[in-house]
Protein backbone atom coordinates (compact mmCIF):
# COMPACT_ATOMS: atom_id res chain seq x y z
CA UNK A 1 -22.85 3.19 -141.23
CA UNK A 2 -24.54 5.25 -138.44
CA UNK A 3 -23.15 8.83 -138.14
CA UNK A 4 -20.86 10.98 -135.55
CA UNK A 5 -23.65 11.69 -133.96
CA UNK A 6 -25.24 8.44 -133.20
CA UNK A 7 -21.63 7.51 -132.03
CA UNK A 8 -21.37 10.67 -129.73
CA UNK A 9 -24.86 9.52 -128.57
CA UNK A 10 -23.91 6.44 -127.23
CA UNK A 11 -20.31 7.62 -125.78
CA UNK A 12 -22.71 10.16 -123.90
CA UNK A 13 -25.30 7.09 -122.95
CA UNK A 14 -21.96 5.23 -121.34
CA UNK A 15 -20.82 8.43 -119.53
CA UNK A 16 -24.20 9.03 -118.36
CA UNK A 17 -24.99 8.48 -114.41
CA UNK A 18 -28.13 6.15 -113.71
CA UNK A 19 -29.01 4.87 -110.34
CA UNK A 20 -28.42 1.94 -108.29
CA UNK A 21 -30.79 3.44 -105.55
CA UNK A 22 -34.14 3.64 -106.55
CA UNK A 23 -37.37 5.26 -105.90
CA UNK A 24 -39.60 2.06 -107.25
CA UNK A 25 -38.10 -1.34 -108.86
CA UNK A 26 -41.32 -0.80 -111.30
CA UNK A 27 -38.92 2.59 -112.87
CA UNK A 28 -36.01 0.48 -114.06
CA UNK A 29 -36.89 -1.98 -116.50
CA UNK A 30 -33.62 -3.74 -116.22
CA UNK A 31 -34.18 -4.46 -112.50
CA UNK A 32 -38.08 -5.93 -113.04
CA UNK A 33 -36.57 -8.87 -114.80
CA UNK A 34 -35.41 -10.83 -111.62
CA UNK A 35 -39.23 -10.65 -109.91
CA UNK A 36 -41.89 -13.16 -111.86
CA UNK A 37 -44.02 -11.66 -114.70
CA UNK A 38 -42.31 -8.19 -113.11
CA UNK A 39 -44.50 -8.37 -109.86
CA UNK A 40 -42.82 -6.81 -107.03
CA UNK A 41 -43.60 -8.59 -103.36
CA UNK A 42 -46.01 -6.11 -101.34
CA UNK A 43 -43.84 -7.86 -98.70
CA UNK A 44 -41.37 -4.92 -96.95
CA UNK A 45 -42.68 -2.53 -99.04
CA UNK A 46 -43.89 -0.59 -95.70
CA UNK A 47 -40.16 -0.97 -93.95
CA UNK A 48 -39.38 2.56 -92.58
CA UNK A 49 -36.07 3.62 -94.28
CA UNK A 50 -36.31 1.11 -96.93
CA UNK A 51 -34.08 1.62 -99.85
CA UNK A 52 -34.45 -0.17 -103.06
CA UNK A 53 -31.13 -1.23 -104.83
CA UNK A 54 -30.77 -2.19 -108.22
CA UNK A 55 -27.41 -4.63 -107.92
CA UNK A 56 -25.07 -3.12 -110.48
CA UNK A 57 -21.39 -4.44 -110.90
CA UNK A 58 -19.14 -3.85 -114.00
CA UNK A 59 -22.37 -2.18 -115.12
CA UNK A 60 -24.58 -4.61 -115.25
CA UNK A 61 -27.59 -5.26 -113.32
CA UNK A 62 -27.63 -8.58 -111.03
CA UNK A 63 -30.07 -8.74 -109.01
CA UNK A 64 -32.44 -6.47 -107.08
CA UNK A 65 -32.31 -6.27 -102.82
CA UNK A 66 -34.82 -4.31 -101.03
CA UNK A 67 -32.30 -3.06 -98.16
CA UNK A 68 -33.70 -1.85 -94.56
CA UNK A 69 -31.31 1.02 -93.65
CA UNK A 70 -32.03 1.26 -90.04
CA UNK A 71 -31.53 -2.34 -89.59
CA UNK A 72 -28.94 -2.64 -92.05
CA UNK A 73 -29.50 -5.53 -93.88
CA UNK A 74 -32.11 -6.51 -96.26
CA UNK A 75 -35.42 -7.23 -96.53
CA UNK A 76 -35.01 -9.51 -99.30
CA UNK A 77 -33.00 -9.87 -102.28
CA UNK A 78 -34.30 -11.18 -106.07
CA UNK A 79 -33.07 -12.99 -108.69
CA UNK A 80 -33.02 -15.35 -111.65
CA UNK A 81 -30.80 -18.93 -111.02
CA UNK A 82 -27.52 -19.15 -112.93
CA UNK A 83 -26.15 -22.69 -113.53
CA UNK A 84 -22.69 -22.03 -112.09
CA UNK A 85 -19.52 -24.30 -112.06
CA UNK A 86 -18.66 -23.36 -108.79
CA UNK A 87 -15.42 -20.66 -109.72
CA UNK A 88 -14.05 -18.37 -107.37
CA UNK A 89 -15.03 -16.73 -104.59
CA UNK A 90 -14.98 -12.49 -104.57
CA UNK A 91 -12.50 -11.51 -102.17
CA UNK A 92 -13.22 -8.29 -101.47
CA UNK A 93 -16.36 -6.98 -100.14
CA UNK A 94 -18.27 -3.99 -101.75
CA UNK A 95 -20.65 -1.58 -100.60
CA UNK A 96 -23.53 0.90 -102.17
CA UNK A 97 -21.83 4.10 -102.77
CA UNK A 98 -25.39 5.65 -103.46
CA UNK A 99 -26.39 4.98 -100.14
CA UNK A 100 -23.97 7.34 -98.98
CA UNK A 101 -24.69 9.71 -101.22
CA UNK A 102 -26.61 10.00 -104.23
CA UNK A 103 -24.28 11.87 -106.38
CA UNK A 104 -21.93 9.45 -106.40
CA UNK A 105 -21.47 6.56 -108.47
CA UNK A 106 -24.01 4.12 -109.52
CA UNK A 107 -22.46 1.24 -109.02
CA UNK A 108 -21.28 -1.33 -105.94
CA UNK A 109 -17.47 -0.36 -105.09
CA UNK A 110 -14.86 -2.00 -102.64
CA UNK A 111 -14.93 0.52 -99.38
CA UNK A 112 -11.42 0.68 -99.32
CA UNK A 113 -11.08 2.13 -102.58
CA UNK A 114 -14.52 4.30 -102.07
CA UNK A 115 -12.81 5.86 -99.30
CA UNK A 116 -10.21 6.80 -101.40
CA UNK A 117 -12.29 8.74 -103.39
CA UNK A 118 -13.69 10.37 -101.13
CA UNK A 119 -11.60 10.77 -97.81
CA UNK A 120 -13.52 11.59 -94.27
CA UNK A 121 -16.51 10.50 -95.15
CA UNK A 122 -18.25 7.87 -92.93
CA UNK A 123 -19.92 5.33 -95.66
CA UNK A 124 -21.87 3.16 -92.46
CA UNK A 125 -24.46 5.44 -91.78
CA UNK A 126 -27.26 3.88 -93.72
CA UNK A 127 -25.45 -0.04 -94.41
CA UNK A 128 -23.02 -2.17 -92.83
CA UNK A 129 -19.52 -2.15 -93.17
CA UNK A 130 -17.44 -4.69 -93.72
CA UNK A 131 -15.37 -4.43 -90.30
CA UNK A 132 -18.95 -4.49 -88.88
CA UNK A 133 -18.19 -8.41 -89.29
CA UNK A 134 -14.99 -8.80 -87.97
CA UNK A 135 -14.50 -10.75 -84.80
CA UNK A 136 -18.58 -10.25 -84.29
CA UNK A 137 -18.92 -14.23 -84.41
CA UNK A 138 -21.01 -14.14 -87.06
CA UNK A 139 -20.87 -15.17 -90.87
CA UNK A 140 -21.23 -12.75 -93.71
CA UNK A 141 -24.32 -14.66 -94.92
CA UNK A 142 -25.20 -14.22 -98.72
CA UNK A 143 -29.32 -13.77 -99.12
CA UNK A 144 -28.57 -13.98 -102.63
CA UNK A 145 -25.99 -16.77 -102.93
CA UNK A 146 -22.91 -16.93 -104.88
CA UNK A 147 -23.49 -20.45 -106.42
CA UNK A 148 -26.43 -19.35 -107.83
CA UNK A 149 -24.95 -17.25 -110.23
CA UNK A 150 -22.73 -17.90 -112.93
CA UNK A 151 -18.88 -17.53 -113.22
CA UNK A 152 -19.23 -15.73 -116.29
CA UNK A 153 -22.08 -13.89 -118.27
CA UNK A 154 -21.32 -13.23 -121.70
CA UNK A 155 -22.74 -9.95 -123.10
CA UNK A 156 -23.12 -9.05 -126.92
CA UNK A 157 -20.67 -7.00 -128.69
CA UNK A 158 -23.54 -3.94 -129.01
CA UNK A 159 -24.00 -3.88 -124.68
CA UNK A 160 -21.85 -0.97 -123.27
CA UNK A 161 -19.70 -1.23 -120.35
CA UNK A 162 -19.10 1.67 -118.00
CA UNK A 163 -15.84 3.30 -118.13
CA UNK A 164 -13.78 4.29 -115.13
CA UNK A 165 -11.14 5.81 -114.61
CA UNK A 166 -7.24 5.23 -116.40
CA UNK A 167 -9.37 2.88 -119.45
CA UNK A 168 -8.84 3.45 -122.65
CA UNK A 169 -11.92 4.00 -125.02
CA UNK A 170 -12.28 2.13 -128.06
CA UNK A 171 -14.79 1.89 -131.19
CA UNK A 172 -15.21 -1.28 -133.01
CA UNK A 173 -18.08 -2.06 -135.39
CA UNK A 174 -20.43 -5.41 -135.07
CA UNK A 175 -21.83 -7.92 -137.69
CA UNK A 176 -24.43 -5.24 -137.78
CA UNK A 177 -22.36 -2.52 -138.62
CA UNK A 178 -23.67 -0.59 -135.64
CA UNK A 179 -21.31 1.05 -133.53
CA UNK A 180 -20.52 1.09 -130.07
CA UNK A 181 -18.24 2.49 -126.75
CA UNK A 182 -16.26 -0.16 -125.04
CA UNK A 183 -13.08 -0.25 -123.12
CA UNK A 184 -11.79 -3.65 -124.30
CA UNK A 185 -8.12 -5.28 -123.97
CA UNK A 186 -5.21 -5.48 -126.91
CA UNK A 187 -6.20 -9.11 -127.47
CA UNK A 188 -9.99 -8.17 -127.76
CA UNK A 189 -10.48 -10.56 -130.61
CA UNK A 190 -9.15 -13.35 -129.06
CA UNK A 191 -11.09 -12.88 -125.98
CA UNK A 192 -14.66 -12.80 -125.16
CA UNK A 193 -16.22 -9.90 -123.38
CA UNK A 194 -17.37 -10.97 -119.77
CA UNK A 195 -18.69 -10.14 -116.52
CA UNK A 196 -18.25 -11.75 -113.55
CA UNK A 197 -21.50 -12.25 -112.42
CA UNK A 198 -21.01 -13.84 -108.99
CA UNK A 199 -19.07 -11.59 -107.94
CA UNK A 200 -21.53 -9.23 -107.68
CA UNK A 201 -23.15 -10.90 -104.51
CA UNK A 202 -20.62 -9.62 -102.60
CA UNK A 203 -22.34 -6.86 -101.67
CA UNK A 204 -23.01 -6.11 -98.20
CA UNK A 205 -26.30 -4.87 -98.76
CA UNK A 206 -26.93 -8.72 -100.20
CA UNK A 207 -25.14 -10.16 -96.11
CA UNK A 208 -26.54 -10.10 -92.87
CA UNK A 209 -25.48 -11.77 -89.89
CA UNK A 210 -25.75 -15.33 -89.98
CA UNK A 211 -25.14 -18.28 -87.68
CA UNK A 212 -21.88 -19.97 -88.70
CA UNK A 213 -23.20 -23.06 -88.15
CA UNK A 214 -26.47 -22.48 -89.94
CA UNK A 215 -24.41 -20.93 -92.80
CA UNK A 216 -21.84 -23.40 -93.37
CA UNK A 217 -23.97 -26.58 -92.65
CA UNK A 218 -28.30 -26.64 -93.32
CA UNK A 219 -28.43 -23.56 -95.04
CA UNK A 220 -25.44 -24.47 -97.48
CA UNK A 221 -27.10 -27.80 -97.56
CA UNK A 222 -30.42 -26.45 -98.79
CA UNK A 223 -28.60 -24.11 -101.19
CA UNK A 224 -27.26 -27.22 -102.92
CA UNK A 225 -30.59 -29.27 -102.97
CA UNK A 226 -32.24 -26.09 -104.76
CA UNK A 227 -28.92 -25.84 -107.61
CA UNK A 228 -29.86 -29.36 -108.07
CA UNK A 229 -33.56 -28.96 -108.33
CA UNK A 230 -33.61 -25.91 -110.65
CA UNK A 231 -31.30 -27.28 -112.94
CA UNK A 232 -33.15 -30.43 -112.99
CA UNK A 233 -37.09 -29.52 -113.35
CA UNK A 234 -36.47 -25.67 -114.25
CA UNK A 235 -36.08 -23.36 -117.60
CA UNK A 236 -35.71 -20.74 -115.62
CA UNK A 237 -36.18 -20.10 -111.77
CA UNK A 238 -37.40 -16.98 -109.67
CA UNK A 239 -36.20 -16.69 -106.16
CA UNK A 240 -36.59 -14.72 -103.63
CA UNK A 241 -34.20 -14.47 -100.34
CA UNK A 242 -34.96 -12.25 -96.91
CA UNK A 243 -34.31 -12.10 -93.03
CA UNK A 244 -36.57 -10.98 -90.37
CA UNK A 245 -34.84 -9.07 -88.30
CA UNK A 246 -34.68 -8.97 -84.58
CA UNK A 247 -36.21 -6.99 -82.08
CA UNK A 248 -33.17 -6.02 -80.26
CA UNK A 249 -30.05 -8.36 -80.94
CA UNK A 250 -27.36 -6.33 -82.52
CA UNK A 251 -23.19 -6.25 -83.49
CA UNK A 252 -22.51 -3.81 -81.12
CA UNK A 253 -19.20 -1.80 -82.64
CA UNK A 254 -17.78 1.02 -79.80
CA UNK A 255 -20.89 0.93 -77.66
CA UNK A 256 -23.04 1.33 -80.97
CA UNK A 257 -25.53 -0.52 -82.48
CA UNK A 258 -24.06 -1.82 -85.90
CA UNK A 259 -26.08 -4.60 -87.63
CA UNK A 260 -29.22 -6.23 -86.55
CA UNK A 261 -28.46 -9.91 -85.87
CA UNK A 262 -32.11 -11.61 -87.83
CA UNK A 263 -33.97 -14.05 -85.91
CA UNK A 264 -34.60 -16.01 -89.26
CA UNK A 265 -33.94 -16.50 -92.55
CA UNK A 266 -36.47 -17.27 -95.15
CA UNK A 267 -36.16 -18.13 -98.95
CA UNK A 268 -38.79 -18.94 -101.89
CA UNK A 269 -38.60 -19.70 -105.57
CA UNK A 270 -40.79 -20.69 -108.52
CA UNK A 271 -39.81 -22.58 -110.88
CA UNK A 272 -41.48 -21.84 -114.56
CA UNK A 273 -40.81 -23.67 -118.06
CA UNK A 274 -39.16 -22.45 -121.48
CA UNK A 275 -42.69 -20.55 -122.01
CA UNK A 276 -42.61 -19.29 -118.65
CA UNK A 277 -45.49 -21.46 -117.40
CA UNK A 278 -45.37 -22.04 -113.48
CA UNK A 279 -44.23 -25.74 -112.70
CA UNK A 280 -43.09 -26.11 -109.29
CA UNK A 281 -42.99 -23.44 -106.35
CA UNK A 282 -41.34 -23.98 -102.36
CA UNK A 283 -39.81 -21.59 -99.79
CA UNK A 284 -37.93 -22.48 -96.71
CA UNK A 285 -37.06 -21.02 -93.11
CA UNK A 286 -34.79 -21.41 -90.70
CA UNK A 287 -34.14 -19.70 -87.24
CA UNK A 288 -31.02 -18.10 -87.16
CA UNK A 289 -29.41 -20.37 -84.40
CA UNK A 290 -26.75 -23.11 -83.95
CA UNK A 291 -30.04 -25.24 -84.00
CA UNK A 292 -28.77 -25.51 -87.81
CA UNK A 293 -32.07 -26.91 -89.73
CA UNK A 294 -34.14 -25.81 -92.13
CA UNK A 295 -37.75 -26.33 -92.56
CA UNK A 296 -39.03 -26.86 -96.08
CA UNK A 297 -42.67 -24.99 -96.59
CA UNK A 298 -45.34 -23.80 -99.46
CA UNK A 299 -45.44 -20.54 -100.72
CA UNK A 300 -48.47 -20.19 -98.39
CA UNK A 301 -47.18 -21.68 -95.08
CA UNK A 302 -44.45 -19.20 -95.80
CA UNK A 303 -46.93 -16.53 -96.16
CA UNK A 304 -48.56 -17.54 -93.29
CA UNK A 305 -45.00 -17.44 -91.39
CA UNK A 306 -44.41 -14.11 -92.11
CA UNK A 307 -47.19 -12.65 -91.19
CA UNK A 308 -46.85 -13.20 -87.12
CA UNK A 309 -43.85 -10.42 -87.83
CA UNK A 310 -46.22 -8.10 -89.68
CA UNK A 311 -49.28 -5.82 -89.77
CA UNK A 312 -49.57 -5.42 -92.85
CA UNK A 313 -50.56 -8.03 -95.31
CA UNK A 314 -47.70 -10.45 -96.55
CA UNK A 315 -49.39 -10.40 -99.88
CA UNK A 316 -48.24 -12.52 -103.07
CA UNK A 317 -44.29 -13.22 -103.16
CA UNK A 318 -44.80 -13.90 -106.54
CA UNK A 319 -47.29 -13.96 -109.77
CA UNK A 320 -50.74 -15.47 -108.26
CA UNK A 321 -48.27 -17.15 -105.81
CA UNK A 322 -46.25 -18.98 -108.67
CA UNK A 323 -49.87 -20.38 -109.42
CA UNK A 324 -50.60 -22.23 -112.93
C-alpha cells in the first residue's frame, strides 16, 4: 500500500494548474505525441502572434493547433486518426480560456459558462468567438475533424481526471494496489471511465471560416476517402490540417475586423505501420470557394504550394517528409 503521502501527492498533482498555452510543443511531452517521431513542422513557426495550444478537454490532451491570434484561426492543427463510429456531434462550442488570460484555467470551456466565471471580461481579443459565426455566411469548419476521432477513449483506472467544481472526490485502489484521485459516479463499477474525445474538436481555435459548400460537399467528401484509407492501409496515421489565410477578407462584426476568411485549406497525413515504419504519405488543397474541389497532392507538391505564401522555408511537415 503506498502511504498518505503519496496519496496527498497525487490529490496535489490533480489540483495542480498546467497549461494549455504553450511556449514550445517540444515542453509538453503529452502534446509531441500527435506530430511524427515528435517533429514539429518549421511551417508557421515564424507567424507573428502565434500561440501554441495543447487541446485539453476533460483533462486530457487531444490534439495540438498552432493558433494565429491576429488572424484568429489556426495555422494548423495535429493529430493521430481515431476509428470513430460516427456518434454525436458537440453542441456547444468552446473556447481557450488561457488565451484570455493565463491564470485561468487550463483547459477548453464553453464561453457562455467562461463568462460566468468571470463577468466583463471580453474573451475575443486574441480568438474568435462563437457569435463571430453567426449569420457571417460561413461554416464553422473543423481543421481537425470530428470523425476522425473517436466517440469514446477509454483511460486506465491509474489516469487522473481534473476536478471542477460541485464533484465529489473519491479514492479507489487498482489491480496494482496503487492509489489514485478521481471524481467517479455511484455506479462506478458498472461503468467504464471515458472521455469524449470528439468532442474536443469543438474548439474554436480548431474552426475557421469555411465555404459551406466546400465544407459540406468536397471537403467532407475527402474527409471520408481519408477515414477509409487510414483504416484500411494504416496502424496508425499522422495528420496534419491548416488554412492560409487571406490578405484582407474578413467577418466584419460592428465595423471590426473579426476572423480572417482563408483563401485555402490544406491537409497532409502519413500513414506508418504497427512498428511505426512510414507506408503511405498525401496532402490535399482546396481554395476556399463555392468552386467546391479538392486537389489531391504529395507531401512535396504541397510543400511546394505553400511556399508562394511564405518567405521562409516550408521545411519538413513531417519526419524526412513521411520518408521510409
Amino acid at each position: 500500500m503506498q502511504t498518505s503521502v503519496t496519496l496527498c501527492a497525487l490529490l496535489l498533482s490533480l489540483l495542480s494548474v498546467h497549461a494549455d498555452v504553450v511556449q514550445r510543443f517540444e515542453d509538453v511531452p503529452e502534446c509531441m505525441k500527435f506530430f511524427y517521431k515528435e517533429k514539429v513542422p518549421e511551417w508557421g513557426a515564424s507567424t507573428a502572434a502565434a500561440a501554441r495550444l495543447c487541446q485539453r478537454f476533460v483533462n486530457r490532451f487531444h490534439f495540438a493547433t498552432l493558433y494565429d491570434t491576429s488572424h484568429r484561426i489556426a495555422v494548423y492543427s495535429a493529430y493521430v486518426f481515431q476509428p470513430s463510429n460516427g456518434g454525436g456531434r458537440e453542441k456547444r462550442w468552446f473556447v481557450e480560456p488561457q488565451l484570455v488570460n493565463m491564470s485561468w484555467q487550463a483547459e477548453m470551456k464553453d464561453g457562455y459558462w467562461l463568462g460566468k466565471d468571470h463577468p466583463g471580461v471580453y474573451q475575443g481579443e486574441r480568438q474568435a468567438l462563437n457569435e463571430d459565426f453567426t449569420h457571417s455566411g460561413f461554416d464553422r469548419g473543423h481543421l481537425n475533424p470530428n470523425g476522425h476521432h473517436a466517440d469514446y477513449e477509454f483511460i486506465s483506472i491509474s489516469d487522473s481526471i481534473l476536478l471542477e467544481k460541485g464533484q465529489r472526490i473519491r479514492m479507489i485502489q487498482s489491480r496494482q494496489d496503487t492509489y489514485v484521485v478521481l471524481s467517479l459516479p455511484d455506479d462506478f463499477s458498472s461503468r467504464p471511465v471515458s472521455v469524449p474525445s470528439r468532442n474536443a474538436t469543438f474548439t474554436l481555435t480548431n474552426v475557421v471560416p469555411q465555404n459551406p459548400k466546400l465544407n459540406q460537399n468536397a471537403w467532407r467528401v475527402h474527409e471520408s476517402q481519408l477515414t477509409d484509407l487510414f483504416r484500411s492501409k494504416c496502424s496508425k496515421a499522422y495528420v496534419l490540417v491548416g488554412a492560409v489565410p487571406s490578405a484582407d477578407n474578413w467577418i466584419v462584426k460592428n465595423n471590426v475586423r473579426r476572423v480572417n476568411i482563408p483563401d485555402y485549406l490544406w491537409n497532409a497525413y502519413c500513414c506508418v505501420d504497427n512498428n511505426g515504419r512510414p507506408l503511405q504519405s498525401g496532402a490535399a488543397a482546396a481554395r476556399n470557394t463555392e468552386v467546391n474541389w479538392v486537389e489531391a497532392l504529395s507531401l512535396d507538391e504541397l510543400g511546394e504550394f505553400l511556399q508562394q505564401f511564405s518567405n521562409q522555408p516550408v521545411g519538413e511537415l513531417f519526419d524526412n517528409n513521411c520518408r521510409a
